[in-house]
C-alpha atoms as a PDB file:
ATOM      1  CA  UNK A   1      96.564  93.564  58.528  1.00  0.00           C
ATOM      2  CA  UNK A   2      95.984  93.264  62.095  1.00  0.00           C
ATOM      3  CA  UNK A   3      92.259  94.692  61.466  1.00  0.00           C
ATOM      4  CA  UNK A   4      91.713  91.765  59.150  1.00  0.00           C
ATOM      5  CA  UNK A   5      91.953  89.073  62.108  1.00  0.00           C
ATOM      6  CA  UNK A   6      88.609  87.759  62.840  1.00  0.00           C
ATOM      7  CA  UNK A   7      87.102  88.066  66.958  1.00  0.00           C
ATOM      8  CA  UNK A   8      84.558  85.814  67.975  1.00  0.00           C
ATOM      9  CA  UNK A   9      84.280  87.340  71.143  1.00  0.00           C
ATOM     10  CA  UNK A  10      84.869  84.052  72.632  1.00  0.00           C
ATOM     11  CA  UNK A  11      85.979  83.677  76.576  1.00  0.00           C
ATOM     12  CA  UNK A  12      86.117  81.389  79.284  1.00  0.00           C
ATOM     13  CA  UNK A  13      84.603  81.840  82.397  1.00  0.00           C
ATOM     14  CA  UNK A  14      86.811  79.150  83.911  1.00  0.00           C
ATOM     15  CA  UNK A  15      90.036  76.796  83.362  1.00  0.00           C
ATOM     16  CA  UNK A  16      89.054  74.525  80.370  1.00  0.00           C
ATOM     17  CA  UNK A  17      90.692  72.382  78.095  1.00  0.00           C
ATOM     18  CA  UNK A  18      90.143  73.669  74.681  1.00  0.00           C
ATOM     19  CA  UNK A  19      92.293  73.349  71.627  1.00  0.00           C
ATOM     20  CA  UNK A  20      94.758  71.273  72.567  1.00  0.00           C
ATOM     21  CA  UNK A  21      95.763  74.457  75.569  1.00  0.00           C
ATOM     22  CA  UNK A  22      94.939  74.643  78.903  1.00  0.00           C
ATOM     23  CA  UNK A  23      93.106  78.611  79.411  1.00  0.00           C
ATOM     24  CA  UNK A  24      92.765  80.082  82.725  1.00  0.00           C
ATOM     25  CA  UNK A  25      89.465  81.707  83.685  1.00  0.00           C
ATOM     26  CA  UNK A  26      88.796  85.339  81.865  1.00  0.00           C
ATOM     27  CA  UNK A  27      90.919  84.469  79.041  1.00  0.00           C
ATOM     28  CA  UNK A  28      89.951  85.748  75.190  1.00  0.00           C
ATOM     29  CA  UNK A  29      90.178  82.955  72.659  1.00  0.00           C
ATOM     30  CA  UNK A  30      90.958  84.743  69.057  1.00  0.00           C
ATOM     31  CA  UNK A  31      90.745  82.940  66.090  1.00  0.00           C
ATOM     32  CA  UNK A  32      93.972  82.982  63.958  1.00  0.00           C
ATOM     33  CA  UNK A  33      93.755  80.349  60.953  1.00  0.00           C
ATOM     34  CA  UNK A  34      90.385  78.578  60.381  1.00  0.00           C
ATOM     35  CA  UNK A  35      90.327  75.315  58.635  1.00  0.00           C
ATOM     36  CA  UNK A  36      88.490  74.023  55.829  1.00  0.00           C
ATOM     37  CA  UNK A  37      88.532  71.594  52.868  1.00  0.00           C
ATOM     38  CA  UNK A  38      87.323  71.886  49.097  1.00  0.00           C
ATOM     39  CA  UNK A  39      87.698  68.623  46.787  1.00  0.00           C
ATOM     40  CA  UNK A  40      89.560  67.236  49.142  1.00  0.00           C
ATOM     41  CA  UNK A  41      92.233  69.722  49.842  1.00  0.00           C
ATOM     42  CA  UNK A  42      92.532  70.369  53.658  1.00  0.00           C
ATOM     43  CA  UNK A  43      94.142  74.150  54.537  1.00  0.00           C
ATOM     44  CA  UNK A  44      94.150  76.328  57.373  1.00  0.00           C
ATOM     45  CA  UNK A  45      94.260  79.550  56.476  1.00  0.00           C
ATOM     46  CA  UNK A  46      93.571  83.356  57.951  1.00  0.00           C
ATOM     47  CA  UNK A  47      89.753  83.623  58.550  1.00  0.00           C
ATOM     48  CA  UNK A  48      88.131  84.968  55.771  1.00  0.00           C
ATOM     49  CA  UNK A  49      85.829  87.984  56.947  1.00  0.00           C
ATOM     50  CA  UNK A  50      85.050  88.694  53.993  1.00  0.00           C
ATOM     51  CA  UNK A  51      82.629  91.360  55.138  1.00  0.00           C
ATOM     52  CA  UNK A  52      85.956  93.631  55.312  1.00  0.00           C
ATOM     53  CA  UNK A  53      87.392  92.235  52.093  1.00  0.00           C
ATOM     54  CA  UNK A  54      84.346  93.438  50.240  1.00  0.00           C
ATOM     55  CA  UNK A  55      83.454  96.402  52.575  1.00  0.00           C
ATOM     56  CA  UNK A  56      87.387  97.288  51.260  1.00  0.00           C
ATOM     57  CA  UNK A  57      86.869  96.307  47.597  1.00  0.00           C
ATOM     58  CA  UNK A  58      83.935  98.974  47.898  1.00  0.00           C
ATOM     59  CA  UNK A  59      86.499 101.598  48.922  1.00  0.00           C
ATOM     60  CA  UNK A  60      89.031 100.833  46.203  1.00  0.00           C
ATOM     61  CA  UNK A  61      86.779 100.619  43.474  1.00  0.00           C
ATOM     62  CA  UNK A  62      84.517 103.959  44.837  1.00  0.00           C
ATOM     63  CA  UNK A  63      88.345 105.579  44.680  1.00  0.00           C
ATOM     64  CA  UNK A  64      89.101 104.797  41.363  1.00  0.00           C
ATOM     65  CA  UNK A  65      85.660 105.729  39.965  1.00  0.00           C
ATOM     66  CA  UNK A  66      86.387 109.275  41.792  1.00  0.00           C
ATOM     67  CA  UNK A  67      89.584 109.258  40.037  1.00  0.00           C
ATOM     68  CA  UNK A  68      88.928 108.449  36.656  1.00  0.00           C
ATOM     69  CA  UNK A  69      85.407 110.604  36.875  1.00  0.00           C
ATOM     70  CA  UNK A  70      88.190 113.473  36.475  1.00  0.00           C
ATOM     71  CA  UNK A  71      89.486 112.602  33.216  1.00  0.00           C
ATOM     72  CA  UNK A  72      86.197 112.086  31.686  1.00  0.00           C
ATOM     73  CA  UNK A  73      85.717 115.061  29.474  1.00  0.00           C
ATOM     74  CA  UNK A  74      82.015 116.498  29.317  1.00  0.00           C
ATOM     75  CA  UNK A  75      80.925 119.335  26.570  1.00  0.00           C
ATOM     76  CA  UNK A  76      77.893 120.831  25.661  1.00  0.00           C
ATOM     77  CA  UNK A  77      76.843 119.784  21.931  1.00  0.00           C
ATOM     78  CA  UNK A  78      77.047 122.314  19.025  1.00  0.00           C
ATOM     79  CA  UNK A  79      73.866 120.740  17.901  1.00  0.00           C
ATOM     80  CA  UNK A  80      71.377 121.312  20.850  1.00  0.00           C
ATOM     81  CA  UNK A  81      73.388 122.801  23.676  1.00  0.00           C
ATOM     82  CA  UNK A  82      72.963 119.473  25.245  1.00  0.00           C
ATOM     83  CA  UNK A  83      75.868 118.113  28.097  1.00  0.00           C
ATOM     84  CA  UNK A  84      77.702 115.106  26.310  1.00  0.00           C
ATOM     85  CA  UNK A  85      80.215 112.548  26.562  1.00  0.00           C
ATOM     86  CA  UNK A  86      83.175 113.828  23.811  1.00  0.00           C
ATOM     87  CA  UNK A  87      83.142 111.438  21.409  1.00  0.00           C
ATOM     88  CA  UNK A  88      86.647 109.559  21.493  1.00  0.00           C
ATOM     89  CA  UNK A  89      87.428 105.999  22.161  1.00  0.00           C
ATOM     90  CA  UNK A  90      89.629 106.816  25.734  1.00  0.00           C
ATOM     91  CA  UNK A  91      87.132 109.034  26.869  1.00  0.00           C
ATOM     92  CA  UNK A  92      84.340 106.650  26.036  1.00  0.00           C
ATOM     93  CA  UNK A  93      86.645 103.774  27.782  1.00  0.00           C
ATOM     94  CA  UNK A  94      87.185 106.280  30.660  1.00  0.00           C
ATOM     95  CA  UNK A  95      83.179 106.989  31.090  1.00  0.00           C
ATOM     96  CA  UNK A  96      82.408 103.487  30.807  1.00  0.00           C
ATOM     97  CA  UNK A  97      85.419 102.711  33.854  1.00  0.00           C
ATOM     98  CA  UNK A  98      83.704 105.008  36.005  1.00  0.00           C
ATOM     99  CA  UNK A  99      80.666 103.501  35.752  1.00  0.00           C
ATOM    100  CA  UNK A 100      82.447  99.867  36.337  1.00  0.00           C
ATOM    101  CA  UNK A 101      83.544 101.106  39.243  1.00  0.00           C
ATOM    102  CA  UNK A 102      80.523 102.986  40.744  1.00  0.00           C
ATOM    103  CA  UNK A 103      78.305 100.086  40.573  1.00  0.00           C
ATOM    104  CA  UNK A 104      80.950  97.815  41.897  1.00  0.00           C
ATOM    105  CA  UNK A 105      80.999  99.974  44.788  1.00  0.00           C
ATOM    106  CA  UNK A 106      77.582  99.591  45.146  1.00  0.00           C
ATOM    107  CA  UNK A 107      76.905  95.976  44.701  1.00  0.00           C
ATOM    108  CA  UNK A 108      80.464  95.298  47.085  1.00  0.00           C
ATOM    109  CA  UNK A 109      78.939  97.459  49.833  1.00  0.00           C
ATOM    110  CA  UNK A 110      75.742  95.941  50.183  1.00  0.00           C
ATOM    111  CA  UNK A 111      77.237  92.424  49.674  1.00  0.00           C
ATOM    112  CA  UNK A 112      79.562  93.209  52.649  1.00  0.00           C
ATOM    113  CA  UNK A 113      76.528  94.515  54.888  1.00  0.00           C
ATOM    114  CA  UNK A 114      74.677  91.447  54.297  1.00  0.00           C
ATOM    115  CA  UNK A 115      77.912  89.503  55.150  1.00  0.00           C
ATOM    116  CA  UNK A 116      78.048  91.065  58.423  1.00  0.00           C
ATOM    117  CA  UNK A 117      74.397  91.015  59.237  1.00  0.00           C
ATOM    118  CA  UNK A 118      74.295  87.105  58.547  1.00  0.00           C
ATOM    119  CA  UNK A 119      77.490  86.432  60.594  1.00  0.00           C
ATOM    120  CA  UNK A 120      76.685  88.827  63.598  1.00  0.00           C
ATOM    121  CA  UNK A 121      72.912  87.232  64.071  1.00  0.00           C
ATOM    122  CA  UNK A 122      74.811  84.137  63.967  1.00  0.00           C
ATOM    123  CA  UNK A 123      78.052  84.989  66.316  1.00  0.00           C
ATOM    124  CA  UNK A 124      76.009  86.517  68.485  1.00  0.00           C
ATOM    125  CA  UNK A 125      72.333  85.136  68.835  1.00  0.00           C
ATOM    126  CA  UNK A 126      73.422  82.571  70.902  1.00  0.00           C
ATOM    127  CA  UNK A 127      72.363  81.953  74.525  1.00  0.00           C
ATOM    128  CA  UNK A 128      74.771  79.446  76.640  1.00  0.00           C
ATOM    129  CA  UNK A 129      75.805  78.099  73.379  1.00  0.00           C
ATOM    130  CA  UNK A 130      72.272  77.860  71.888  1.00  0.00           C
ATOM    131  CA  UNK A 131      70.528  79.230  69.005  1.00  0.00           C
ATOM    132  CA  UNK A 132      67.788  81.635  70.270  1.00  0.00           C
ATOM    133  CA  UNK A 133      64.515  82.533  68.511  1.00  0.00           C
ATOM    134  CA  UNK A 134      63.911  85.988  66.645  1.00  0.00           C
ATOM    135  CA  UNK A 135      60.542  87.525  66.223  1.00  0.00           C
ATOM    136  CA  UNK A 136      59.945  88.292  62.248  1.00  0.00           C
ATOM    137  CA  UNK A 137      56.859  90.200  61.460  1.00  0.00           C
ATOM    138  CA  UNK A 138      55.728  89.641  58.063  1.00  0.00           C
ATOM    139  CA  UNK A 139      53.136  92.077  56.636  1.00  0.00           C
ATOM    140  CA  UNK A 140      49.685  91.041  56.109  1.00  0.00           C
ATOM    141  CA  UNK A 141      50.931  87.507  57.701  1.00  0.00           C
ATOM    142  CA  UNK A 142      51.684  86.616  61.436  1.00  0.00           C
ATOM    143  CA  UNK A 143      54.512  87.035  62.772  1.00  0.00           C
ATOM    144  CA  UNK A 144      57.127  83.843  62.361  1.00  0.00           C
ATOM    145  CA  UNK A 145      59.796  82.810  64.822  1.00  0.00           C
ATOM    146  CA  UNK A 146      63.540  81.777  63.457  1.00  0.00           C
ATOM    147  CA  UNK A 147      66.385  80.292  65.359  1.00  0.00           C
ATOM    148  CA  UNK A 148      69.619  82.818  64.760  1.00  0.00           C
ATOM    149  CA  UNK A 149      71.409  79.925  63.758  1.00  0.00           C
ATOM    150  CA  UNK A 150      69.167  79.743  60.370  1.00  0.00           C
ATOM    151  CA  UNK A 151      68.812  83.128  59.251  1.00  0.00           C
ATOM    152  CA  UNK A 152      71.726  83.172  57.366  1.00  0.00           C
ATOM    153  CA  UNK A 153      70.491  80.500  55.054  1.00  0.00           C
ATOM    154  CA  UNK A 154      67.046  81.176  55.048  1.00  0.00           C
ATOM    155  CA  UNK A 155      65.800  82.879  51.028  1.00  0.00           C
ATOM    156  CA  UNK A 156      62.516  83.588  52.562  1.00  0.00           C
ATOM    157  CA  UNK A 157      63.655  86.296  54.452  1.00  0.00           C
ATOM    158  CA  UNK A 158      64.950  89.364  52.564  1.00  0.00           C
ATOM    159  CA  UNK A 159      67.975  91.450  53.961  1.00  0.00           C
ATOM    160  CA  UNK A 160      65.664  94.537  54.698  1.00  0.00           C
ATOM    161  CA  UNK A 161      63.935  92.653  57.176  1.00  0.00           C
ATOM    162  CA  UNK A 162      67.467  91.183  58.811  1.00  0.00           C
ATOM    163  CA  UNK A 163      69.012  94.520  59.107  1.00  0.00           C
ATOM    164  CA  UNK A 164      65.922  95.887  59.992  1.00  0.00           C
ATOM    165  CA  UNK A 165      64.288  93.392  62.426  1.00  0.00           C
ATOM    166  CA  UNK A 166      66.443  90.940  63.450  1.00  0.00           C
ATOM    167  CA  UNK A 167      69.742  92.363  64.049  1.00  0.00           C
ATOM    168  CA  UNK A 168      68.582  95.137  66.129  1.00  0.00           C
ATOM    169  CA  UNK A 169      66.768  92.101  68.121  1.00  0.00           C
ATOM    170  CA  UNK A 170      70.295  90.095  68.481  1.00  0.00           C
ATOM    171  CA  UNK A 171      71.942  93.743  69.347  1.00  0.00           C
ATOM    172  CA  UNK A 172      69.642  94.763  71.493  1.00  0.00           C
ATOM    173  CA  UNK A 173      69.171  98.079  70.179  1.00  0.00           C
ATOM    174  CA  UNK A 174      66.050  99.971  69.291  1.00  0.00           C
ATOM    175  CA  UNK A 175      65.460  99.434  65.286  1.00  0.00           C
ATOM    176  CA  UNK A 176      65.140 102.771  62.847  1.00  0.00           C
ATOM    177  CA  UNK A 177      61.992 103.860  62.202  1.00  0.00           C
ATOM    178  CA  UNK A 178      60.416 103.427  59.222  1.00  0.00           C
ATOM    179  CA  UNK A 179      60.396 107.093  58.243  1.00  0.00           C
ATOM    180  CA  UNK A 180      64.372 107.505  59.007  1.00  0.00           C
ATOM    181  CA  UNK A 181      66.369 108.590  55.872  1.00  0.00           C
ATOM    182  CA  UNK A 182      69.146 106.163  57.164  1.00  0.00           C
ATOM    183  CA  UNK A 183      67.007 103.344  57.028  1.00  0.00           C
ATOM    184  CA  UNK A 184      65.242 104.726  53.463  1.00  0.00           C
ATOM    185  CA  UNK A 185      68.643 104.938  51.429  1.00  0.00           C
ATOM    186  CA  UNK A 186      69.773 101.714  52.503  1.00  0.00           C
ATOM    187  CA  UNK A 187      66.779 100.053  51.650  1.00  0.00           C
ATOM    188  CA  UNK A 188      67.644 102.212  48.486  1.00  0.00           C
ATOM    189  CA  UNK A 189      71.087 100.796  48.064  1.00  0.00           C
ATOM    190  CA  UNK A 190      69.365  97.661  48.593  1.00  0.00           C
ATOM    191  CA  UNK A 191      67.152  97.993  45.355  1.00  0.00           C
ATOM    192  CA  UNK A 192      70.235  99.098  43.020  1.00  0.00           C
ATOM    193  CA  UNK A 193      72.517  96.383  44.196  1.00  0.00           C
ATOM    194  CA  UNK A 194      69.511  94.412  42.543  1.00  0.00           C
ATOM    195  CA  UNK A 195      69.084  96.183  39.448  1.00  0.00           C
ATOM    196  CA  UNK A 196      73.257  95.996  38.811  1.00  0.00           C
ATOM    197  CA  UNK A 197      72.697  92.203  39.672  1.00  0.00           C
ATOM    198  CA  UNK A 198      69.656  91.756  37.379  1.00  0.00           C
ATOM    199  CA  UNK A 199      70.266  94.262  34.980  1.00  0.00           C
ATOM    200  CA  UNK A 200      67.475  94.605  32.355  1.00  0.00           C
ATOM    201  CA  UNK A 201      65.840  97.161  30.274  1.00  0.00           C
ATOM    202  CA  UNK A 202      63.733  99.141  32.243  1.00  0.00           C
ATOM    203  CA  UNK A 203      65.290  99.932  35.782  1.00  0.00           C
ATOM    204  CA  UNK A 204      63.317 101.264  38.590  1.00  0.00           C
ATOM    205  CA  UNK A 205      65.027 103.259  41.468  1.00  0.00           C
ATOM    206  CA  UNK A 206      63.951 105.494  44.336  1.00  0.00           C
ATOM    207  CA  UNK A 207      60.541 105.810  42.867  1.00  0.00           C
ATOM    208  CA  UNK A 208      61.887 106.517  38.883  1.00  0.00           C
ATOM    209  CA  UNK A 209      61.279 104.323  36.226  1.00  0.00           C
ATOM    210  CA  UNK A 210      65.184 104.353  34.170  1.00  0.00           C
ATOM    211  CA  UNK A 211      66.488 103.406  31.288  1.00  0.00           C
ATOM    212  CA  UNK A 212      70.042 101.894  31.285  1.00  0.00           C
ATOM    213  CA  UNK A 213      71.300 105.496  29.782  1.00  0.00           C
ATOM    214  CA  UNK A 214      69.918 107.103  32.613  1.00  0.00           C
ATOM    215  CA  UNK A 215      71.369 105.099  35.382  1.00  0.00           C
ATOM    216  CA  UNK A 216      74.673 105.507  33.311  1.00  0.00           C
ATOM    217  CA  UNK A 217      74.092 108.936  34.481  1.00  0.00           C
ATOM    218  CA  UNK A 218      73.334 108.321  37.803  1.00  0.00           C
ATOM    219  CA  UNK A 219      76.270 106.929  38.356  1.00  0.00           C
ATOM    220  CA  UNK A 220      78.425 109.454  36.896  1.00  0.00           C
ATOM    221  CA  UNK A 221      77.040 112.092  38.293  1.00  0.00           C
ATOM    222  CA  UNK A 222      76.646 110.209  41.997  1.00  0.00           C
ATOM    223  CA  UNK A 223      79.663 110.425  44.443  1.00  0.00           C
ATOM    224  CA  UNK A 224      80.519 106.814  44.257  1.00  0.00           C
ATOM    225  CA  UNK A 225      81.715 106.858  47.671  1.00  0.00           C
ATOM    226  CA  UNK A 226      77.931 107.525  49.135  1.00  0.00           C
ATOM    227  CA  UNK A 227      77.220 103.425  48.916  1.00  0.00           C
ATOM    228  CA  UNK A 228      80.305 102.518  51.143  1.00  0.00           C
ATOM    229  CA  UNK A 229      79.536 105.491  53.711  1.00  0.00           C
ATOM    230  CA  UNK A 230      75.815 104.856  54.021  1.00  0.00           C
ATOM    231  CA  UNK A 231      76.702 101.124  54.813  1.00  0.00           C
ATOM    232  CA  UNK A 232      79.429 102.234  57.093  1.00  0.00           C
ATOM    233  CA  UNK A 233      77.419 104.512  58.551  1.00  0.00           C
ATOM    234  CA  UNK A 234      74.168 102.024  59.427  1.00  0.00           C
ATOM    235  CA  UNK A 235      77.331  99.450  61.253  1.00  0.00           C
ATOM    236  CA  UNK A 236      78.008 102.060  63.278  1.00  0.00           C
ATOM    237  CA  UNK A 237      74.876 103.323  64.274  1.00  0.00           C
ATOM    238  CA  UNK A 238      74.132  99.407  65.532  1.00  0.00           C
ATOM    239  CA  UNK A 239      77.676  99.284  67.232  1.00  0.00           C
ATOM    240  CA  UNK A 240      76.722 103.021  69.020  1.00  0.00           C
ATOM    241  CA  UNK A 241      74.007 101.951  70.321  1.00  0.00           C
ATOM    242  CA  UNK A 242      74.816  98.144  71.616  1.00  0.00           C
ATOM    243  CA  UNK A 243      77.113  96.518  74.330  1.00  0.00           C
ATOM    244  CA  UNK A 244      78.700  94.699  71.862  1.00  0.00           C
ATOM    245  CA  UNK A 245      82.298  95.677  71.096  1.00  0.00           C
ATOM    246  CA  UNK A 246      82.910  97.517  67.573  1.00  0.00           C
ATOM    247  CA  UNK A 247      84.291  95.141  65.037  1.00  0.00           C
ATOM    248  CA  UNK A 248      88.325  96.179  64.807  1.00  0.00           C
ATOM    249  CA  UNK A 249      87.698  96.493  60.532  1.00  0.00           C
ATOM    250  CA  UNK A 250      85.106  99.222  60.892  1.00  0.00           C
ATOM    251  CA  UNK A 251      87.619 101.580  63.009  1.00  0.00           C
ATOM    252  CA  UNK A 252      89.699 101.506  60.415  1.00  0.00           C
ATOM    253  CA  UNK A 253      87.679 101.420  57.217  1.00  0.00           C
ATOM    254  CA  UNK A 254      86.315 104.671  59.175  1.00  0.00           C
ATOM    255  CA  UNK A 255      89.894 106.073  59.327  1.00  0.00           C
ATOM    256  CA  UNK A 256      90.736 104.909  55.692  1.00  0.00           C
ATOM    257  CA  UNK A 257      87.710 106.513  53.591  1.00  0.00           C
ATOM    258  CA  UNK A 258      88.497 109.363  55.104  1.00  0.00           C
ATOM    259  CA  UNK A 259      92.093 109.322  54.382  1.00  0.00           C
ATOM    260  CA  UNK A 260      91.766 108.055  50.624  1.00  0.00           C
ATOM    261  CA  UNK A 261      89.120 111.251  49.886  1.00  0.00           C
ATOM    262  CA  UNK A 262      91.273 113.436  50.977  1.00  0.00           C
ATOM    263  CA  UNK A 263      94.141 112.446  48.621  1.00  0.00           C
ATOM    264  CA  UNK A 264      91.600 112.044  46.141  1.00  0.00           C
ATOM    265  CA  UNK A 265      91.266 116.120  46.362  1.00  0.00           C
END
């Protein structure tokens, strides 16, 4: 789990004191146990990036969605002609798992791309130390400066315009145009991590107004491992085109979707 142990990127440019260690100049300080404290219970414990936990959760349950999709049996109705679900309680149960599962992937990708978004502008919009001020332009408003330090908690500003605007800024990398298709299905993503969150009657997605039959549909017929890969693919655009070393998790998650759709075939 060696992929799982957070990097803060943090090194001395001198001999210091630090920890309770003495670290010669050019050393790398990794973090191996953070602590922390909840109703009184103090614990150190591995640090929680849970960025790859969920980014990993997206893979398992975007597997098992593939998986199960294959036992779902589909017929065409001796009614109408029409493509339906055969009408037994495991195949119902089996339907109703894959669509568990595709909008977990979903809502556990997204979730683990704002997790990494927050942490990164945080981790790494610093200067000597110091919090350093963003440029977010609003539209029809003027533009607003944050500190990096209080993005993360901020609910004014919406994750489009962090991955979009901010983290490029903190990255140093140019930002995707507006017309991209990476930067469109995101955004997409985006809007159906909302409507699993918020679920109501009427859905709207990509332009089409739903019902909740029809984005049962969707995400049947949808490979369920498109949300994890667009995500993964948008983190490593970023890394690409930055100084800023690759985060060790998204090497391997890169190695590891591959591997599990392959024994998926």
């Amino acid at each position: 789990m060696k992929h799982f142990l957070e990097d803060n990127n943090i090194s001395v440019r001198c001999d210091t004191e630090a920890f309770g260690f003495s670290i010669a100049a050019g050393s790398k300080v990794t973090f191996t146990s953070k602590q922390g404290s909840f109703n009184g219970l103090k614990m150190r414990i591995p640090p929680p990036e849970f960025e790859a936990l969920m980014f990993f959760s997206a893979f398992e349950a975007a597997a098992s969605a593939e998986f199960i999709k294959k036992t779902v049996n589909v017929n065409k109705s001796e009614f109408d002609s029409m493509l339906e679900v055969e009408s037994s309680d495991d195949n119902h149960r089996n339907f109703f798992a894959v669509c568990q599962n595709s909008m977990a992937a979903v809502t556990f990708s997204i979730s683990a791309i704002e997790s990494w978004v927050n942490k990164s502008i945080e981790v790494y919009g610093l200067n000597n130390g110091n919090p350093t001020e963003l440029i977010l332009r609003r539209p029809r408003k003027s533009d607003r400066k944050v500190l990096t330090s209080k993005v993360a908690s901020d609910l004014a500003i919406p994750l489009r315009a962090k991955l979009f605007q901010l983290l490029p800024q903190v990255f140093k990398v140019q930002p995707l145009k507006g017309h991209s298709t990476l930067r469109s299905d995101i955004s997409h993503l985006i809007d159906e991590r909302n409507i699993v969150m918020h679920m109501q009657s009427k859905l709207s997605l990509e332009d089409q107004d739903l019902d909740r039959a029809s984005y049962a549909i969707k995400l049947f017929k949808t490979n369920s491992f498109r949300a994890p890969e667009l995500v993964l693919k948008y983190v490593k655009f970023i890394y690409s085109k930055s100084e800023i070393p690759i985060a060790p998790w998204v090497n391997i998650a890169d190695a590891e979707i591959v591997a599990i759709k392959k024994g998926l075939k």
